[in-house]
Protein backbone atom coordinates (compact mmCIF):
# COMPACT_ATOMS: atom_id res chain seq x y z
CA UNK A 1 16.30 4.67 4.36
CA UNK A 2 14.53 7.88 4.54
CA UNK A 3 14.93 9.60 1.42
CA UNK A 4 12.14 7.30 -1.00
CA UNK A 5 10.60 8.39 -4.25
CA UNK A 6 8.20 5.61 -3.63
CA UNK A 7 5.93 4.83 -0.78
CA UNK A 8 3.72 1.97 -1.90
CA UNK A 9 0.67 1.02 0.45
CA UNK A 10 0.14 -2.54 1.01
CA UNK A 11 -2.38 -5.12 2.31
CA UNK A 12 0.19 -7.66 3.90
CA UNK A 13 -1.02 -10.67 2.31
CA UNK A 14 0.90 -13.49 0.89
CA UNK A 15 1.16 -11.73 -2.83
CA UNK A 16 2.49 -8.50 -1.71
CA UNK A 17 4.83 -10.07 0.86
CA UNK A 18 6.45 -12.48 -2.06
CA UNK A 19 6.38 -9.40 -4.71
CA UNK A 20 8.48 -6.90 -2.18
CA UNK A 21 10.99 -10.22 -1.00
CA UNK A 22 12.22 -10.27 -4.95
CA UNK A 23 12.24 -6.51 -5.79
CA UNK A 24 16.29 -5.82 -6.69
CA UNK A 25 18.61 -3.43 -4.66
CA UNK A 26 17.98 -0.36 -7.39
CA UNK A 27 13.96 -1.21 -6.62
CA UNK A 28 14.31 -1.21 -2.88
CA UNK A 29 16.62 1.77 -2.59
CA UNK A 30 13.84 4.55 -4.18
CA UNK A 31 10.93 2.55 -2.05
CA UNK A 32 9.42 2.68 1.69
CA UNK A 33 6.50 0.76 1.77
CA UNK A 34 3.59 1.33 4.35
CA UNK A 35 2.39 -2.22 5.43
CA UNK A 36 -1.97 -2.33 6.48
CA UNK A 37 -1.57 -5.24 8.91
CA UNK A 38 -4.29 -7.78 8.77
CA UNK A 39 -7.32 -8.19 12.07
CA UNK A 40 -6.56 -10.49 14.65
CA UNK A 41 -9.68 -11.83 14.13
CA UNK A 42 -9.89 -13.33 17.43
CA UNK A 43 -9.22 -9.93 18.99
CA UNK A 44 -12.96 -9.72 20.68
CA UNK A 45 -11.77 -7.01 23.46
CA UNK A 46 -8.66 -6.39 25.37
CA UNK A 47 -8.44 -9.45 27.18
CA UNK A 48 -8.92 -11.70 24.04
CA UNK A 49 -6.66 -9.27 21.96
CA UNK A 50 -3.91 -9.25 24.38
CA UNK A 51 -3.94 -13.10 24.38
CA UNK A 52 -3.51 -13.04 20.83
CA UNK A 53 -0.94 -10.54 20.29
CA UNK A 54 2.25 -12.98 20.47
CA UNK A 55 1.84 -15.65 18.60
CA UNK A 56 0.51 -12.83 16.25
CA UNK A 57 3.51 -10.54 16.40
CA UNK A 58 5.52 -13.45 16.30
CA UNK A 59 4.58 -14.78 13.25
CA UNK A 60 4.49 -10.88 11.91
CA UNK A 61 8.05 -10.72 12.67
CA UNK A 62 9.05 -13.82 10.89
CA UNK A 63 7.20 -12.72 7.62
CA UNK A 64 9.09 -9.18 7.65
CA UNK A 65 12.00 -11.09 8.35
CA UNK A 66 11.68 -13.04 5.32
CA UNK A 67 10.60 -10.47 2.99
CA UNK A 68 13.20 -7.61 3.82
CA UNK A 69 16.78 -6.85 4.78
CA UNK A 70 18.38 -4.64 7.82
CA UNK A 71 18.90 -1.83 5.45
CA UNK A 72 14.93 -1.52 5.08
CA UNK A 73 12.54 0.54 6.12
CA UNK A 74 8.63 0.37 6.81
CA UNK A 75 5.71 1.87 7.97
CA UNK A 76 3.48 0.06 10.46
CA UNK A 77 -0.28 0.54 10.39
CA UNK A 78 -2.34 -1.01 12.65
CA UNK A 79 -5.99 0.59 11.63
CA UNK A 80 -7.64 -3.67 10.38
CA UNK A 81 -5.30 -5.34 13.41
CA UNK A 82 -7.85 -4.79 16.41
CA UNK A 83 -10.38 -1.85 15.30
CA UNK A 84 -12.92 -1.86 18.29
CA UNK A 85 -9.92 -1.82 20.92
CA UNK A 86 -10.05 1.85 21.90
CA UNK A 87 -6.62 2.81 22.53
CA UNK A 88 -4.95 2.30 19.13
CA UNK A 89 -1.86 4.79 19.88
CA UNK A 90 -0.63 2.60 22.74
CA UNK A 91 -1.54 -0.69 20.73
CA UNK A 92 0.63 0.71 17.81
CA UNK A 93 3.04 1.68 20.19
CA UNK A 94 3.05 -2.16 21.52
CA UNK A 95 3.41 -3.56 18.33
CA UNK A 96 5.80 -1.40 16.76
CA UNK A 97 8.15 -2.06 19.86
CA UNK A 98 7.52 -5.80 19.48
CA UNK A 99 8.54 -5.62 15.94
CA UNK A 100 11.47 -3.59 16.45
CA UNK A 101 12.99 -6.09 18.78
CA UNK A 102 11.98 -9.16 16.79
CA UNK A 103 13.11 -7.84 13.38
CA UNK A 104 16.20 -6.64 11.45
CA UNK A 105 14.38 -4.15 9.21
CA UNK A 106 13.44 -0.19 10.52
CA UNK A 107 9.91 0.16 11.65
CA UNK A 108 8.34 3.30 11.07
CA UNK A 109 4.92 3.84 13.43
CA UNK A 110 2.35 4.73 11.14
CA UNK A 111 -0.61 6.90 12.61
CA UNK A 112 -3.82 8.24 11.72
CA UNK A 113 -6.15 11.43 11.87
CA UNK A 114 -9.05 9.76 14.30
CA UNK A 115 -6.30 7.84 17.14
CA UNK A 116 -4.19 11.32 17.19
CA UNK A 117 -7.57 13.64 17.99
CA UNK A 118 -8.60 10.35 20.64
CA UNK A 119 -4.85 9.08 22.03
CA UNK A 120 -2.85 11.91 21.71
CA UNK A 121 -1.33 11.40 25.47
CA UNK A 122 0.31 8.61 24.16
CA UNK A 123 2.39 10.08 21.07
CA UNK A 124 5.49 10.67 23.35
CA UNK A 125 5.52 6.61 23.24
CA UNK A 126 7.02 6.93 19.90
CA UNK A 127 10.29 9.05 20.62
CA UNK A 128 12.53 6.13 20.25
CA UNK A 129 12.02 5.59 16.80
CA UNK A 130 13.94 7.06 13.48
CA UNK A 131 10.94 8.25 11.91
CA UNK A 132 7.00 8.42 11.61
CA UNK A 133 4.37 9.01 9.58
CA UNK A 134 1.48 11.12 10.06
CA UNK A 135 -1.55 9.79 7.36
CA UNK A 136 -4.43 12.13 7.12
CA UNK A 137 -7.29 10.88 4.32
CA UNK A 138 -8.46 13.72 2.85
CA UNK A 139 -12.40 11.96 3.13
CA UNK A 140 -12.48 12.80 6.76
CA UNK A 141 -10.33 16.22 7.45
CA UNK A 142 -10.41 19.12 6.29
CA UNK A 143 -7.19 21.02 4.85
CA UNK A 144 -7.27 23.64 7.74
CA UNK A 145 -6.86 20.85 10.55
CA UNK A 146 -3.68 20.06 8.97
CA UNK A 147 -1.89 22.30 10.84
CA UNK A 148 -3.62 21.34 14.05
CA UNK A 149 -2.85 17.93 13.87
CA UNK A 150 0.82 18.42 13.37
CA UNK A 151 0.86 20.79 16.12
CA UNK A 152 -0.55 17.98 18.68
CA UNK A 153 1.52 15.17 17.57
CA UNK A 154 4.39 17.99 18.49
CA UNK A 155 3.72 19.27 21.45
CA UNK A 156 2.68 15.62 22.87
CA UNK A 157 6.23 14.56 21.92
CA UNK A 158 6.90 13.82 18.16
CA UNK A 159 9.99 15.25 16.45
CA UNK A 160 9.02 17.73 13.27
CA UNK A 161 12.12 16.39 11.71
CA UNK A 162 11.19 12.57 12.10
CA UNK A 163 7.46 13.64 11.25
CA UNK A 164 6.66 12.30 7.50
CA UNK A 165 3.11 13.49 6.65
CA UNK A 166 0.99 11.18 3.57
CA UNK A 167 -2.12 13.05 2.17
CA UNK A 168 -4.45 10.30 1.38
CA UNK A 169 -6.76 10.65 -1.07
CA UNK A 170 -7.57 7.05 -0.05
CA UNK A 171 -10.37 5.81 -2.84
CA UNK A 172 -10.54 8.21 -6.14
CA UNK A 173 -11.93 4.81 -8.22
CA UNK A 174 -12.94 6.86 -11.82
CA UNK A 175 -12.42 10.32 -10.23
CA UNK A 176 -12.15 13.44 -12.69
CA UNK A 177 -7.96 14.21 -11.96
CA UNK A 178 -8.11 17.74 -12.67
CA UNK A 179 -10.87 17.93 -10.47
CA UNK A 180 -9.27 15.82 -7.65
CA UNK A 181 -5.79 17.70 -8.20
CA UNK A 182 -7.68 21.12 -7.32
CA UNK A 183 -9.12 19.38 -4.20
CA UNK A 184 -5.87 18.34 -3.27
CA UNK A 185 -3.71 21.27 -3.35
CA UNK A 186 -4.72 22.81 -0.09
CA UNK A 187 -3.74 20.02 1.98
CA UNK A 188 -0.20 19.90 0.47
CA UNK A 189 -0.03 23.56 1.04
CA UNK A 190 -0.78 22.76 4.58
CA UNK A 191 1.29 19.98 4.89
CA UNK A 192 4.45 21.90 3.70
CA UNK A 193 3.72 24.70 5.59
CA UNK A 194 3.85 22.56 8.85
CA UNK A 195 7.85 22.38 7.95
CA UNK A 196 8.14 18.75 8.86
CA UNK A 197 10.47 15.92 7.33
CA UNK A 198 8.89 15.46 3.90
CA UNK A 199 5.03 15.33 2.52
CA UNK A 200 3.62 12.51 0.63
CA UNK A 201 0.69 12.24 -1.82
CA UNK A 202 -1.16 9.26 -1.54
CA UNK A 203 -4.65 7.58 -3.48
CA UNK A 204 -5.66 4.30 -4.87
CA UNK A 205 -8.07 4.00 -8.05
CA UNK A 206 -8.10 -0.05 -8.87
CA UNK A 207 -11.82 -0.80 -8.44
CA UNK A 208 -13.00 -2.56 -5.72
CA UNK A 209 -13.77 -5.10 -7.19
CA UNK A 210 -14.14 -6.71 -11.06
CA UNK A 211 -17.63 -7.50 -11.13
CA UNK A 212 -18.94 -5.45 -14.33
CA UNK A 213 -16.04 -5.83 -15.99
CA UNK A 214 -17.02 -8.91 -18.90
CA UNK A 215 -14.30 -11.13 -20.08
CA UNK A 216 -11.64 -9.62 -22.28
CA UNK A 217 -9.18 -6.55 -22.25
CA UNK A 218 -10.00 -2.81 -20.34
CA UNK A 219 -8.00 0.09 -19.32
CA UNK A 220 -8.72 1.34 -16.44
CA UNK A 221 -7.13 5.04 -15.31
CA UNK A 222 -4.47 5.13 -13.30
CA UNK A 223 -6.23 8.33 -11.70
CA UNK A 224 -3.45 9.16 -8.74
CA UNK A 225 -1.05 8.97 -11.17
CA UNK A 226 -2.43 11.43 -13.52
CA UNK A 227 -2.83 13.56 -10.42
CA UNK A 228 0.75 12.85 -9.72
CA UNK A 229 1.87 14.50 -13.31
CA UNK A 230 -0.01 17.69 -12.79
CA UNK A 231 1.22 17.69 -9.41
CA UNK A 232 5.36 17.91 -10.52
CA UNK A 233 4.47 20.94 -12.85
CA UNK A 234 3.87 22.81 -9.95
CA UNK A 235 7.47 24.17 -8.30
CA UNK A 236 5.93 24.95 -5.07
CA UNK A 237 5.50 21.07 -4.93
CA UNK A 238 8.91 20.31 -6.31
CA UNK A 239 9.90 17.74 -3.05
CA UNK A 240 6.28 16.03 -2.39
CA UNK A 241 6.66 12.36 -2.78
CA UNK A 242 4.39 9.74 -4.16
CA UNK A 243 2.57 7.00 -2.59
CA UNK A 244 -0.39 4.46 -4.13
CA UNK A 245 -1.87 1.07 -3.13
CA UNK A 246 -0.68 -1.08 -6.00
CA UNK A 247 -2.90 -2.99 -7.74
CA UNK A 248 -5.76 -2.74 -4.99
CA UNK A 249 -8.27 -0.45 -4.04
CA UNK A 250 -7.61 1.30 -0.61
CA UNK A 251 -10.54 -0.22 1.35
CA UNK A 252 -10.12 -3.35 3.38
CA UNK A 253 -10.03 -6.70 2.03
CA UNK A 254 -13.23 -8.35 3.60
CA UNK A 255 -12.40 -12.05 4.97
CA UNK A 256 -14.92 -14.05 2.88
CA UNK A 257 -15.75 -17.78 2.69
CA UNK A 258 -13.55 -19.12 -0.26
CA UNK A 259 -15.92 -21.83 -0.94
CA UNK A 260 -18.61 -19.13 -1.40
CA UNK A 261 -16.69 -16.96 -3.92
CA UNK A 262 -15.07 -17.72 -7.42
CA UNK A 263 -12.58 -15.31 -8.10
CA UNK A 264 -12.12 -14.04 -11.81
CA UNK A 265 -8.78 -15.33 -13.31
CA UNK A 266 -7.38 -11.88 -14.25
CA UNK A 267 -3.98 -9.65 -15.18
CA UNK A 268 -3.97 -6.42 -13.69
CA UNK A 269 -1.22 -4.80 -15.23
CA UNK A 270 -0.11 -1.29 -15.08
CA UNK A 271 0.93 1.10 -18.02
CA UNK A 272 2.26 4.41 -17.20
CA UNK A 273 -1.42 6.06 -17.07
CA UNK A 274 -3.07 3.32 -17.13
CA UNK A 275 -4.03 -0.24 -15.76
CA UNK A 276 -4.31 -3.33 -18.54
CA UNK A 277 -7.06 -5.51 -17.13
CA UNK A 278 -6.73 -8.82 -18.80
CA UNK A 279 -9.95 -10.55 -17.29
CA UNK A 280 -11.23 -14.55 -18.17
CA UNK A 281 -13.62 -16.51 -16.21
CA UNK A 282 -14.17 -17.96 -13.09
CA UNK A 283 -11.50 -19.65 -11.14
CA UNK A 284 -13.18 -22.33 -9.55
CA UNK A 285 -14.62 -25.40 -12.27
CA UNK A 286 -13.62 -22.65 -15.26
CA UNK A 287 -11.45 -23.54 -18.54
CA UNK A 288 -8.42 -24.68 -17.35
CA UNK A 289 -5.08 -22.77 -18.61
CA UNK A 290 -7.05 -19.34 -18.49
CA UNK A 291 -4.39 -17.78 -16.82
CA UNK A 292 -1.87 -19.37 -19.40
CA UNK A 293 -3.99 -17.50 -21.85
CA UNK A 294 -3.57 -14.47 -20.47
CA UNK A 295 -0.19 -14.53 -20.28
CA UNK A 296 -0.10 -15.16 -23.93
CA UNK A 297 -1.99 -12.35 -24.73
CA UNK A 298 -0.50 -10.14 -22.17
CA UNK A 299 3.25 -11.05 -23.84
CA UNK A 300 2.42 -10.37 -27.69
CA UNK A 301 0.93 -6.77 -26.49
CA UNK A 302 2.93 -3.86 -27.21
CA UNK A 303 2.58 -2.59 -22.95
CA UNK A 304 4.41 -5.81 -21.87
CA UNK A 305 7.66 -4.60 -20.32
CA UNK A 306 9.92 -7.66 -20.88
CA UNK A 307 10.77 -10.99 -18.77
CA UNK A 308 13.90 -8.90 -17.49
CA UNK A 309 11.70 -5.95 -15.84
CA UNK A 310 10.39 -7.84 -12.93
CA UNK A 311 9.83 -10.97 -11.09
CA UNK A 312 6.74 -10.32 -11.91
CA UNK A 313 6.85 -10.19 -15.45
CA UNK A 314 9.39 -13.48 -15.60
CA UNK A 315 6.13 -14.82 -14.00
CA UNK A 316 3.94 -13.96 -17.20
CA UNK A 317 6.88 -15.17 -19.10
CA UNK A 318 6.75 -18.50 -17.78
CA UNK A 319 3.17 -19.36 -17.77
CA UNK A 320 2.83 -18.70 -21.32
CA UNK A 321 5.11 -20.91 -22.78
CA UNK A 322 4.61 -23.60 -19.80
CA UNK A 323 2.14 -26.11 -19.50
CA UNK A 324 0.65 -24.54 -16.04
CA UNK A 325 -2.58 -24.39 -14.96
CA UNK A 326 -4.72 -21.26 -13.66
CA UNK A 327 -2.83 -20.14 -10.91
CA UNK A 328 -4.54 -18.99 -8.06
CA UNK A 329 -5.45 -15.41 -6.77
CA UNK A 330 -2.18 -15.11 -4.62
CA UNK A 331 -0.37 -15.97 -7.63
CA UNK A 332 -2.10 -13.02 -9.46
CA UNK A 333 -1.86 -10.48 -6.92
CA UNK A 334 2.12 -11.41 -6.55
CA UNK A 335 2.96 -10.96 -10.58
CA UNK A 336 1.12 -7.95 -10.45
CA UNK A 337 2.13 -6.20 -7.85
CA UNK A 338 5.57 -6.66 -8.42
CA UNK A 339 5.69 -5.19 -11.97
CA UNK A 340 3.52 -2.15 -10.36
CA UNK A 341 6.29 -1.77 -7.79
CA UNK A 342 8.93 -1.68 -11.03
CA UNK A 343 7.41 0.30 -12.90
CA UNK A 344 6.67 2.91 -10.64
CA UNK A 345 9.68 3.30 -9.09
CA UNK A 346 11.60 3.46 -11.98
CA UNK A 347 8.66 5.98 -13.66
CA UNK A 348 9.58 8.08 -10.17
């Protein structure tokens, strides 16, 4: 399915791939997620990453498997998987045709500004599929080189009607929107005016992460959303579609020694402009039945959306009333995310 309201980006970790497995058929239909594979961390150089690619694609294709059905589409992007290898069109390429064979669901290629200025010989490698996204952050290109982008993935192969351009804001963390909306406007203009299959807005404002944030209850903007809203009272950008990361910021998630960290036990839940942090303490030797706490507070507050409105929010149900302990941070991220998913595609 081509036609989304919704084009979520997502770290593929264990969270997001349990949240998207128990969205319902209304959810899924409005939604095309973009999945940000994770590094092959023994990926070294191209002997040592082409060693690793099956059992890594293999295990890929199982978890897409798992979390969607044939009538599903997503977006592929490769830019963590192997990011010193230096030709990332014809390793997206690879994978993408891997994944395609192994997997039920539509994969949708997924590239980026810097491999389409480096690789562009090696668009035409991406004829046979339905559809593709172009993502161009708005950090690193101008609005004028738009135009010139399109025109080389065209003329190297790619199909303006299959051609799905996201503008990424990428990280707008306590950005001013009306500011960031200005900013923003000439890239859509150029992204229409290239004529291809549809134009996405993308951003992500969740902080990095919640260090400075003391225990108890914050709002933090939703900042691409309020861009979003000023964005629809504009009829010139009546059929631009909307994209965001979720609950996370856009950077990477940096691999980290788990027995050097302890985690916050926290609620990041998401209001129509906003984002309810619910924050305790540590995770590791903390209170026990923080998260239970939480819950409780998060269920008696006038934002909660109802057990009924996701999987997600059945989740905070539960661990209120149940004698559970803290969770753990996959736990988090999955109850989170998938209310974020509901809301926003039913908001869209």
């Amino acid at each position: 399915m081509l036609n989304w309201t919704y084009l979520p980006i997502l770290k593929w970790k264990q969270g997001e791939r349990i949240a998207l497995s128990k969205l319902t058929a209304g959810q899924r239909e409005g939604m095309t997620p973009i999945l940000e594979l994770p590094p092959i961390k023994s990926a070294h150089d191209g002997a040592a990453l082409q060693k690793a690619l099956p059992e890594y694609l293999a295990k890929i294709g199982k978890d897409l498997d798992k979390t969607f059905d044939v009538d599903q589409a997503v977006g592929i992007d490769i830019r963590w998987v192997a990011q010193g290898y230096p030709k990332q069109m014809r390793l997206l390429a690879a994978i993408c045709k891997q994944l395609a064979r192994q997997v039920g669901c539509s994969i949708l290629p997924v590239l980026n500004e810097s491999a389409l200025e480096t690789n562009a010989e090696d668009v035409s490698k991406f004829g046979q599929h339905q559809g593709y996204f172009l993502r161009i952050q708005t950090p690193v290109v101008e609005a004028a080189q738009v135009l010139t982008l399109v025109s080389t993935a065209i003329k190297n192969g790619l199909r303006k009607r299959n051609l799905h351009i996201v503008v990424d804001q990428y990280s707008i963390v306590k950005e001013d929107a009306a500011q960031k909306f200005l900013a923003v406007r000439p890239y859509l203009d150029a992204a229409i005016a290239a004529g291809c299959a549809s134009v996405t807005v993308a951003g992500g404002s969740f902080p990095l992460t919640l260090i400075g944030f003391k225990q108890g209850i914050f709002d933090i903007p939703r900042v691409e959303w309020a861009i979003w809203q000023r964005i629809q009272k504009e009829v010139t950008y009546a059929n631009v579609r909307f994209a965001d990361y979720s609950v996370t910021n856009p950077a990477p998630i940096v691999d980290v020694d788990p027995k050097q960290v302890n985690p916050s036990v926290a609620i990041r839940y998401a209001v129509s402009n906003q984002w309810k942090l619910f924050k305790a303490g540590g995770f590791k030797k903390g209170r026990p039945n923080q998260y239970r706490g939480l819950c409780q507070l998060l269920i008696t507050d006038p934002v909660y959306s109802g057990d009924k409105f996701s999987y997600g929010d059945d989740c905070y149900d539960k661990a209120a009333k149940a004698k559970l302990g803290n969770g753990n941070p996959s736990s988090w991220r999955r109850d989170a995310t998938s209310h974020h998913l509901a809301l926003t595609v039913a908001a869209l």
